[in-house]
Protein backbone atom coordinates (compact mmCIF):
# COMPACT_ATOMS: atom_id res chain seq x y z
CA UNK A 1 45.59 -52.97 -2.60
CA UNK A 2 43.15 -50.07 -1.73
CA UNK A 3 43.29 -47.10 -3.89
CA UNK A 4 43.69 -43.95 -2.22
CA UNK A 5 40.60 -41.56 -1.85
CA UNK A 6 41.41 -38.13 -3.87
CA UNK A 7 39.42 -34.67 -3.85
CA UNK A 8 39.59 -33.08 -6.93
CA UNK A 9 38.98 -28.96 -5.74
CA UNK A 10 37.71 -26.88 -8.56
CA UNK A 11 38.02 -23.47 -8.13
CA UNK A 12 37.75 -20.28 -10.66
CA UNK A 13 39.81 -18.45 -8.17
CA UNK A 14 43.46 -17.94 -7.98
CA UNK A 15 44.46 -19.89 -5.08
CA UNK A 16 42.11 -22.83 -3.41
CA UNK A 17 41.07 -22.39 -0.04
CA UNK A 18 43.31 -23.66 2.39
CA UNK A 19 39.66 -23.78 4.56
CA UNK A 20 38.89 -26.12 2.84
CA UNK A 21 41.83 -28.04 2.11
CA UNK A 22 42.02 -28.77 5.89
CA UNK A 23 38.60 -29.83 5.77
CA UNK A 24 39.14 -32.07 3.44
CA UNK A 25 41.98 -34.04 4.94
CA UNK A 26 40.15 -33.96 8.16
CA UNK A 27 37.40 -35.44 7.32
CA UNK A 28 39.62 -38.44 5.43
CA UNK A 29 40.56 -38.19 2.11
CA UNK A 30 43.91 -38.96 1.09
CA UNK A 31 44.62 -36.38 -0.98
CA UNK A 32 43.75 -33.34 -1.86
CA UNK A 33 44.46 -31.85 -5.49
CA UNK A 34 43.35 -28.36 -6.00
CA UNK A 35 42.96 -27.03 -10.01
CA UNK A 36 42.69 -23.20 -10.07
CA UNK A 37 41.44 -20.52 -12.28
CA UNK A 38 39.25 -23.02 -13.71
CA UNK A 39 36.41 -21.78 -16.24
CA UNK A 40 33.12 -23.54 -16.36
CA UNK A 41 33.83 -24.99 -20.17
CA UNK A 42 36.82 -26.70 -18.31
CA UNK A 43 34.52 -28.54 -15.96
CA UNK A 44 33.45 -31.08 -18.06
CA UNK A 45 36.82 -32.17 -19.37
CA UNK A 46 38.02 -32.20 -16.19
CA UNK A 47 35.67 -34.27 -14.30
CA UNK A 48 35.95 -36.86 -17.33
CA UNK A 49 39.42 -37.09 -16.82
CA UNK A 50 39.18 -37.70 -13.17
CA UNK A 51 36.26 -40.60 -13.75
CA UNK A 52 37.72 -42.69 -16.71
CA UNK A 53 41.42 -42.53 -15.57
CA UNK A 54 40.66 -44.73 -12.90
CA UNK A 55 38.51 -48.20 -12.71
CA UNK A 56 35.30 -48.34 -10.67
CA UNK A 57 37.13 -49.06 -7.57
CA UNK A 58 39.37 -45.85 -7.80
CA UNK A 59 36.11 -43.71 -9.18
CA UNK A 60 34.44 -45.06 -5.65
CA UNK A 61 37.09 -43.69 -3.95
CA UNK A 62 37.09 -39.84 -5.44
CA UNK A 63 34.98 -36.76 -5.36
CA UNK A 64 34.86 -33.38 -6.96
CA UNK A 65 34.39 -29.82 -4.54
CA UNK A 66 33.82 -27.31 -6.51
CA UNK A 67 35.00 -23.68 -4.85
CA UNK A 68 35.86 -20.38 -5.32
CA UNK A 69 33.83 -17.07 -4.84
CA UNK A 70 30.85 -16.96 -7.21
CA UNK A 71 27.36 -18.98 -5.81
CA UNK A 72 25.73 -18.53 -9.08
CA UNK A 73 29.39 -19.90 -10.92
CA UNK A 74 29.48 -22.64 -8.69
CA UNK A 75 26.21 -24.25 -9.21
CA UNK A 76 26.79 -23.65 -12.79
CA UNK A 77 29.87 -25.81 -12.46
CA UNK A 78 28.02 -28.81 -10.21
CA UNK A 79 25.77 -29.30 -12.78
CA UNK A 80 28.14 -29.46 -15.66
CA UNK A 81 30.08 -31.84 -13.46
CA UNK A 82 27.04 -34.01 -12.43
CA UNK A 83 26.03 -33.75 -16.32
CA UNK A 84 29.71 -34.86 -17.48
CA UNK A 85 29.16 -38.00 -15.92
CA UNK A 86 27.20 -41.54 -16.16
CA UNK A 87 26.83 -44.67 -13.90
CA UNK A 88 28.66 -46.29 -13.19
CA UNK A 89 31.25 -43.61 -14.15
CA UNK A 90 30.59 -40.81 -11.25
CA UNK A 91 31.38 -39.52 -8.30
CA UNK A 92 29.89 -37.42 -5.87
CA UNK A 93 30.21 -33.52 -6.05
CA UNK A 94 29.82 -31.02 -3.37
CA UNK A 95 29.76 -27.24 -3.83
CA UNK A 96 30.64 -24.55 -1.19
CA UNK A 97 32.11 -21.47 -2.53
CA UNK A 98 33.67 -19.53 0.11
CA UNK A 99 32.57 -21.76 2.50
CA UNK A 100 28.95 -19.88 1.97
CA UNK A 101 26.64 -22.46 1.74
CA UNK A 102 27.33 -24.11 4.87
CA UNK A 103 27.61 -20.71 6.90
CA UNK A 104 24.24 -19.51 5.24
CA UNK A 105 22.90 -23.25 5.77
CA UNK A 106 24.08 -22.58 9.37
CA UNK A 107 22.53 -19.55 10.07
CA UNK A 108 19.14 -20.45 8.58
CA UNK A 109 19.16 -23.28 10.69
CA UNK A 110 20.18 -21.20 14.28
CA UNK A 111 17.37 -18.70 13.14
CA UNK A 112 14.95 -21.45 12.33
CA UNK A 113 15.94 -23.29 16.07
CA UNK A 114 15.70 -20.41 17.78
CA UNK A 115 12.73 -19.14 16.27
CA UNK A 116 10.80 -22.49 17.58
CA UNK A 117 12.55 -22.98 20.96
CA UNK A 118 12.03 -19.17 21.83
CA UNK A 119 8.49 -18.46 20.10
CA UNK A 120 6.91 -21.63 18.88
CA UNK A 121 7.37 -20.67 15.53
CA UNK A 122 8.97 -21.25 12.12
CA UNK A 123 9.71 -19.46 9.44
CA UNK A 124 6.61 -19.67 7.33
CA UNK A 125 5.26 -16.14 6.64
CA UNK A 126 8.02 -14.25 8.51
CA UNK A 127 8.92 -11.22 7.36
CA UNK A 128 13.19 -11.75 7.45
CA UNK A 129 14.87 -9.01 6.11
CA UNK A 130 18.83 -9.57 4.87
CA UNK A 131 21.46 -7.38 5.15
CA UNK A 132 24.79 -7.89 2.62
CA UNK A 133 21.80 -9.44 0.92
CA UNK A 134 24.47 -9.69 -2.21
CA UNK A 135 27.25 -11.34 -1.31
CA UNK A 136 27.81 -15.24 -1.03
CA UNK A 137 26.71 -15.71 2.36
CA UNK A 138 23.61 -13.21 2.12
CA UNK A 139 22.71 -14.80 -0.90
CA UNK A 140 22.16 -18.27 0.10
CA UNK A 141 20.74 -17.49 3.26
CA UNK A 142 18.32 -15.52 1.45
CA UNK A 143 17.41 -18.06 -0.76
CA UNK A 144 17.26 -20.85 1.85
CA UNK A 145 14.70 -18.24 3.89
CA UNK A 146 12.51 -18.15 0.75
CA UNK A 147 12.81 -21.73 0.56
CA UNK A 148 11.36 -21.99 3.79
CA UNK A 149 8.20 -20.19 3.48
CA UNK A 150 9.82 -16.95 4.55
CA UNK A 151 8.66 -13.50 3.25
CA UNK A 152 12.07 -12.48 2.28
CA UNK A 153 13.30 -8.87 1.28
CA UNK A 154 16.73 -8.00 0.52
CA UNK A 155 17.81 -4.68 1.52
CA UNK A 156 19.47 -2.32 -0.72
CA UNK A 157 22.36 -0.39 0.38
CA UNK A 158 23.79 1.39 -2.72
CA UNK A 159 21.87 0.71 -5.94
CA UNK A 160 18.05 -0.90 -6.01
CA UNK A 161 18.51 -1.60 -9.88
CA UNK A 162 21.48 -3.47 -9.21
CA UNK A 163 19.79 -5.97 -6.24
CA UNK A 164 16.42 -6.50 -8.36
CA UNK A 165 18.27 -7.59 -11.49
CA UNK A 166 19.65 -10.70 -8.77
CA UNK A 167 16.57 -11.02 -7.07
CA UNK A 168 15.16 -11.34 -10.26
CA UNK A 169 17.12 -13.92 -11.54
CA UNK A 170 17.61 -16.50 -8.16
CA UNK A 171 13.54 -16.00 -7.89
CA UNK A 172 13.40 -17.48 -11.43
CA UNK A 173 16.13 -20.08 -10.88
CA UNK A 174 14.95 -21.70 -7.40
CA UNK A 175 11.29 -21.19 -7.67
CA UNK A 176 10.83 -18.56 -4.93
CA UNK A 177 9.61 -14.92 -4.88
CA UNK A 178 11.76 -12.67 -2.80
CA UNK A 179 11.67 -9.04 -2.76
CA UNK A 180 13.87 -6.37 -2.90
CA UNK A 181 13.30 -2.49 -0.34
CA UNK A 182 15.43 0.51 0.34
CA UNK A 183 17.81 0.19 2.74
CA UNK A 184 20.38 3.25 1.96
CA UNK A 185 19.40 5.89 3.63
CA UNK A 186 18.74 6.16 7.63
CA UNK A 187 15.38 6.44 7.45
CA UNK A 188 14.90 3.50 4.82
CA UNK A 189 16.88 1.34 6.82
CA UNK A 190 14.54 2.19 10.12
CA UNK A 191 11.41 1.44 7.49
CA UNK A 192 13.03 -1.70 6.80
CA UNK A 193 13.26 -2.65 10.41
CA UNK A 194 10.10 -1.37 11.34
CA UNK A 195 8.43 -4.30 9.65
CA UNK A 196 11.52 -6.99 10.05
CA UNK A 197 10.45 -10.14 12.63
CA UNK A 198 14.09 -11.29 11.66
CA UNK A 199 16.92 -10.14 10.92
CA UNK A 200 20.18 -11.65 9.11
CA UNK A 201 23.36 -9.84 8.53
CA UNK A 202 25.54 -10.49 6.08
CA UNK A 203 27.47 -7.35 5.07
CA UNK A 204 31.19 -7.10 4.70
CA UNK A 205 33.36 -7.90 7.91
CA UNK A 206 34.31 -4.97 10.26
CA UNK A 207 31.12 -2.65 9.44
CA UNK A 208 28.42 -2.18 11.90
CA UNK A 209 24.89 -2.19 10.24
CA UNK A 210 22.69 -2.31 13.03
CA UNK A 211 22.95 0.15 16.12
CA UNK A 212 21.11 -0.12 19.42
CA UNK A 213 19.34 2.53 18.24
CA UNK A 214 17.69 0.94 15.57
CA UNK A 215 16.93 -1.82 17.10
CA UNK A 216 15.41 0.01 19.45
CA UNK A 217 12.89 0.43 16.95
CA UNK A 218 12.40 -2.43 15.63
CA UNK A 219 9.25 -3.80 17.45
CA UNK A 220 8.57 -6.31 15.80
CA UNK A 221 12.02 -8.26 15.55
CA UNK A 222 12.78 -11.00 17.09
CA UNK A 223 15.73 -13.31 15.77
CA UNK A 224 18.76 -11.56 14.72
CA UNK A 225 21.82 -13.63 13.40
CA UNK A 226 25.19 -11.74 12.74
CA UNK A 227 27.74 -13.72 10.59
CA UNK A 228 30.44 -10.69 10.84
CA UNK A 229 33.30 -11.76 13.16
CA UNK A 230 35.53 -8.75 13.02
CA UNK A 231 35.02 -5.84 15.50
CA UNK A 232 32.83 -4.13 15.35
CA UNK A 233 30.04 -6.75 15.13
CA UNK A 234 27.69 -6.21 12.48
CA UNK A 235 25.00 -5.76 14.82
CA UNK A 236 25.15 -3.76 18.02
CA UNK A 237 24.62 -5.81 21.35
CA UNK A 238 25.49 -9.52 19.65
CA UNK A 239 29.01 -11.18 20.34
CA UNK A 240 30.46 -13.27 18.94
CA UNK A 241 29.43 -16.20 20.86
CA UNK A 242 25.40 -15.41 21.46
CA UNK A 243 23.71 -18.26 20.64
CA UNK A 244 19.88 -17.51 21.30
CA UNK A 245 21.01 -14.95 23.69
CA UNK A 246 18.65 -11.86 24.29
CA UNK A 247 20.52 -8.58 23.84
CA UNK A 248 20.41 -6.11 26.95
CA UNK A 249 17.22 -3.76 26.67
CA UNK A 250 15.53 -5.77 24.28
CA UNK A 251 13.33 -8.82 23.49
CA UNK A 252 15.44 -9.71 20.58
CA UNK A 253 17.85 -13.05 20.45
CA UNK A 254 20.77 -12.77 18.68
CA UNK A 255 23.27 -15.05 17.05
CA UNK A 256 26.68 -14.41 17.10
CA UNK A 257 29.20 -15.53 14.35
CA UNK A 258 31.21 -18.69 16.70
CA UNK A 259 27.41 -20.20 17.43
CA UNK A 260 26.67 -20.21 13.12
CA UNK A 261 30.23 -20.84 12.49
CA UNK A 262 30.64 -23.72 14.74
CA UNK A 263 27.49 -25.31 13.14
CA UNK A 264 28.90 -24.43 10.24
CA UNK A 265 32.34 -26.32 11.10
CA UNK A 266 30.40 -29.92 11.73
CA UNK A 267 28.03 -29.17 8.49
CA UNK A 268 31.04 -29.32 6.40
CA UNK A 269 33.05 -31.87 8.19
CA UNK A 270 30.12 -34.53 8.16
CA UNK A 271 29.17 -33.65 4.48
CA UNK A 272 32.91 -34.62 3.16
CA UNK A 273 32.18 -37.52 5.09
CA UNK A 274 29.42 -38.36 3.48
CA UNK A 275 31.37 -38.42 0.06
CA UNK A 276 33.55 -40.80 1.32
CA UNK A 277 30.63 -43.04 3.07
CA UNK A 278 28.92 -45.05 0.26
CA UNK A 279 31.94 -45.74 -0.98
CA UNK A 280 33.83 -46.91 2.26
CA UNK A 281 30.77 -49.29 3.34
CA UNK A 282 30.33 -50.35 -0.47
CA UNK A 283 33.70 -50.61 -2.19
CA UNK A 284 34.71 -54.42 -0.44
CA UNK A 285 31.58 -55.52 -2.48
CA UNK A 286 32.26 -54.15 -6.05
CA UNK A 287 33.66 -55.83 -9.10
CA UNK A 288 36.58 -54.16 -10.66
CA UNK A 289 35.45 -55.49 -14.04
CA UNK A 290 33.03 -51.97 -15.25
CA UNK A 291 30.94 -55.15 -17.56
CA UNK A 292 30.07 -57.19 -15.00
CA UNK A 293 26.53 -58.10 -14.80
CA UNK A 294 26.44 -57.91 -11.20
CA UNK A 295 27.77 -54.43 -11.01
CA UNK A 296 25.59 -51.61 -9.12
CA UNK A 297 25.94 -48.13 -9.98
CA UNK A 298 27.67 -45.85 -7.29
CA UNK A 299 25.55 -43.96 -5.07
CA UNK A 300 26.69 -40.29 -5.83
CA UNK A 301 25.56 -37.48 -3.44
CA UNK A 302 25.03 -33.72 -5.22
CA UNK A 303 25.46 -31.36 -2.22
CA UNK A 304 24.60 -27.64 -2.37
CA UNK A 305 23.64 -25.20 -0.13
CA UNK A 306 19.88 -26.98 0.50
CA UNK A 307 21.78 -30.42 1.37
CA UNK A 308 23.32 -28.38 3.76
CA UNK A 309 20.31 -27.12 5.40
CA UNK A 310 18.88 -30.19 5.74
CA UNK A 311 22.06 -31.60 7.81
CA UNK A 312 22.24 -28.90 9.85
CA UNK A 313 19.22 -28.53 10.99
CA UNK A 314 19.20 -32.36 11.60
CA UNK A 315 22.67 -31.53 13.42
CA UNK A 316 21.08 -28.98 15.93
CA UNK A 317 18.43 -31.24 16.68
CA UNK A 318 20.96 -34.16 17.85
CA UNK A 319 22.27 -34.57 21.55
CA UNK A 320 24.95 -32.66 22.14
C-alpha cells in the first residue's frame, strides 16, 4: 500500500502559517504536521526522527518546510536540516519564512521582466534602491538584486548603525556588496531617489513611502514595485493590480502587490510540487530493502529564496 506523503512545518514561531498550510495541501501532500516554537538545536533531532522512522519508501514520500519570521533563522535551520541527513536517508527541504522568499523572488522577477520588456535592460549595474530594506521581504529582494548584478543600497529610515551591521553581515554571507544611504529625513529620502533607476518597497503595510511628489523627482527611475497591499499603497500612483503599468504624469512602471503576489502564489504552489515530483515519478521503482545493491539515492531539492527566483522568472517567461 502507498504511504501517505507528510510535510513536516518547522517553525520558531508560535503558531504555523495557515498560508502555508493551505499551500501545502493544495499542492498534494497528505498531511500536513506543523511543530512550533522550534529552536535551531531542535532541527537536527527533528529531521532525524522524521527520516529513520520511516523506510525509504515513506522517506520518498516526506519533506521538511521550514517557516516562521526570521530569513537569517531560517536558512540557519535548512542547513542544519540538509546537514542532519545522508542518502539515502533525506528528504527535500524548502524554506519560506513568512512567505518572503517567494514574494521577494516575485518581485525581483516582475522588476527584472519589466525592466527588459519596457527598456531592453536587466539589472546589471542598476542603481535599485529598497525601501523596508530590513524586514523579510526587503531583505531577500535585496539580496536577490545584488545577486543579479544590481548596485543595491538599502535605505535607512531610523538608525544607519543598525542597517550596516545587516548589510554587513548578508554581504559576507552571500558573496555580494550592497550598500547602505540615508533615507530618514525628507531631503535624504529625495537624495536617495535622485539617483534610484528602481525602486522596491518593502516597508510595513498601510504606510505610504513614496508620494507623487517625490517621484516627481526622481528622474532617473524607472521600475517601481510596491509589495504593500493595505491602503494606502506604499507608493503613490501604483494599485494594487499594476503590472508594468506607467503611473499618470510619469515615465515610471509600477508594480502593484496582486501582479508580485499572484506570481508569488504559482512560485510556491509549483515548488511544493516539486518536493513531491521525484518522488511520485520515482517511488514505483525503489526497493524497500535500504541494503539493496540496486538502490539509488533520493533526489532531494534544497529550495531558498534563489530557487525561487529561478522558477519565477522561468514562470513569467511561460505562455500564459
Amino acid at each position: 500500500m502507498e504511504k501517505v506523503s507528510i510535510l513536516h512545518l518547522f517553525t520558531a514561531a508560535k503558531n504555523a502559517s495557515p498560508f502555508d498550510v493551505n499551500m501545502a495541501y493544495d499542492a498534494g501532500f497528505d498531511k500536513v504536521v506543523s511543530y512550533t516554537n522550534v529552536t535551531l538545536a531542535e532541527v537536527v533531532g527533528l529531521t532525524q526522527d522524521a527520516i529513520f522512522s520511516r523506510a525509504l519508501s515513506g522517506v520518498k514520500r516526506e519533506a521538511i518546510f521550514i517557516g516562521g519570521r526570521d530569513v537569517d533563522l531560517a536558512m540557519q535551520m535548512l542547513a542544519a536540516a540538509k546537514n542532519a541527513m545522508f542518502a539515502p536517508f533525506a528528504c527535500s527541504v524548502m524554506a519560506d519564512p513568512s512567505g518572503a522568499f517567494t514574494t521577494a523572488a516575485a518581485m525581483i522577477a516582475k522588476v527584472e521582466y519589466h525592466l527588459k520588456s519596457q527598456f531592453g535592460e536587466d539589472l546589471s549595474g542598476k542603481t535599485l534602491c529598497v525601501f523596508g530594506a530590513t524586514g523579510p521581504v526587503g531583505s531577500c529582494a535585496a539580496i536577490i538584486a545584488a545577486q543579479q548584478g544590481a548596485m543595491v543600497q538599502l535605505v535607512a529610515h531610523r538608525s544607519i548603525s543598525d542597517v550596516e551591521a545587516k548589510a554587513a553581515a548578508w554581504n559576507a554571507e552571500y558573496g555580494v556588496n550592497m550598500h547602505v544611504v540615508d533615507g530618514a529625513s525628507e531631503t535624504a529620502k529625495l537624495n536617495v531617489l535622485a539617483q534610484a533607476e528602481i525602486v522596491v518597497c518593502a516597508a510595513a503595510a498601510g504606510i505610504q513611502v513614496i508620494s507623487q511628489e517625490h517621484l516627481a523627482c526622481a528622474k532617473k527611475l524607472k521600475i517601481v514595485a510596491d509589495v504593500n497591499a493595505v491602503a494606502p499603497m506604499g507608493v503613490q500612483g501604483v494599485s494594487m493590480n499594476d503590472d508594468g503599468v506607467l503611473i499618470a504624469g510619469s515615465k515610471i512602471y509600477g508594480i502593484g502587490a496582486m501582479a508580485i503576489g499572484q506570481l508569488k502564489y504559482q512560485t510556491q504552489h509549483q515548488l511544493l510540487k516539486q518536493l513531491l515530483a521525484p518522488v511520485l515519478s520515482s517511488e514505483s521503482h525503489q526497493p524497500e530493502n535500504p541494503s539493496s545493491e540496486n538502490q539509488q539515492p533520493q533526489a532531494v531539492k534544497y529550495v531558498e529564496f534563489s530557487t525561487a527566483f529561478k522558477l519565477a522568472s522561468e514562470l513569467l517567461k511561460r505562455p500564459s
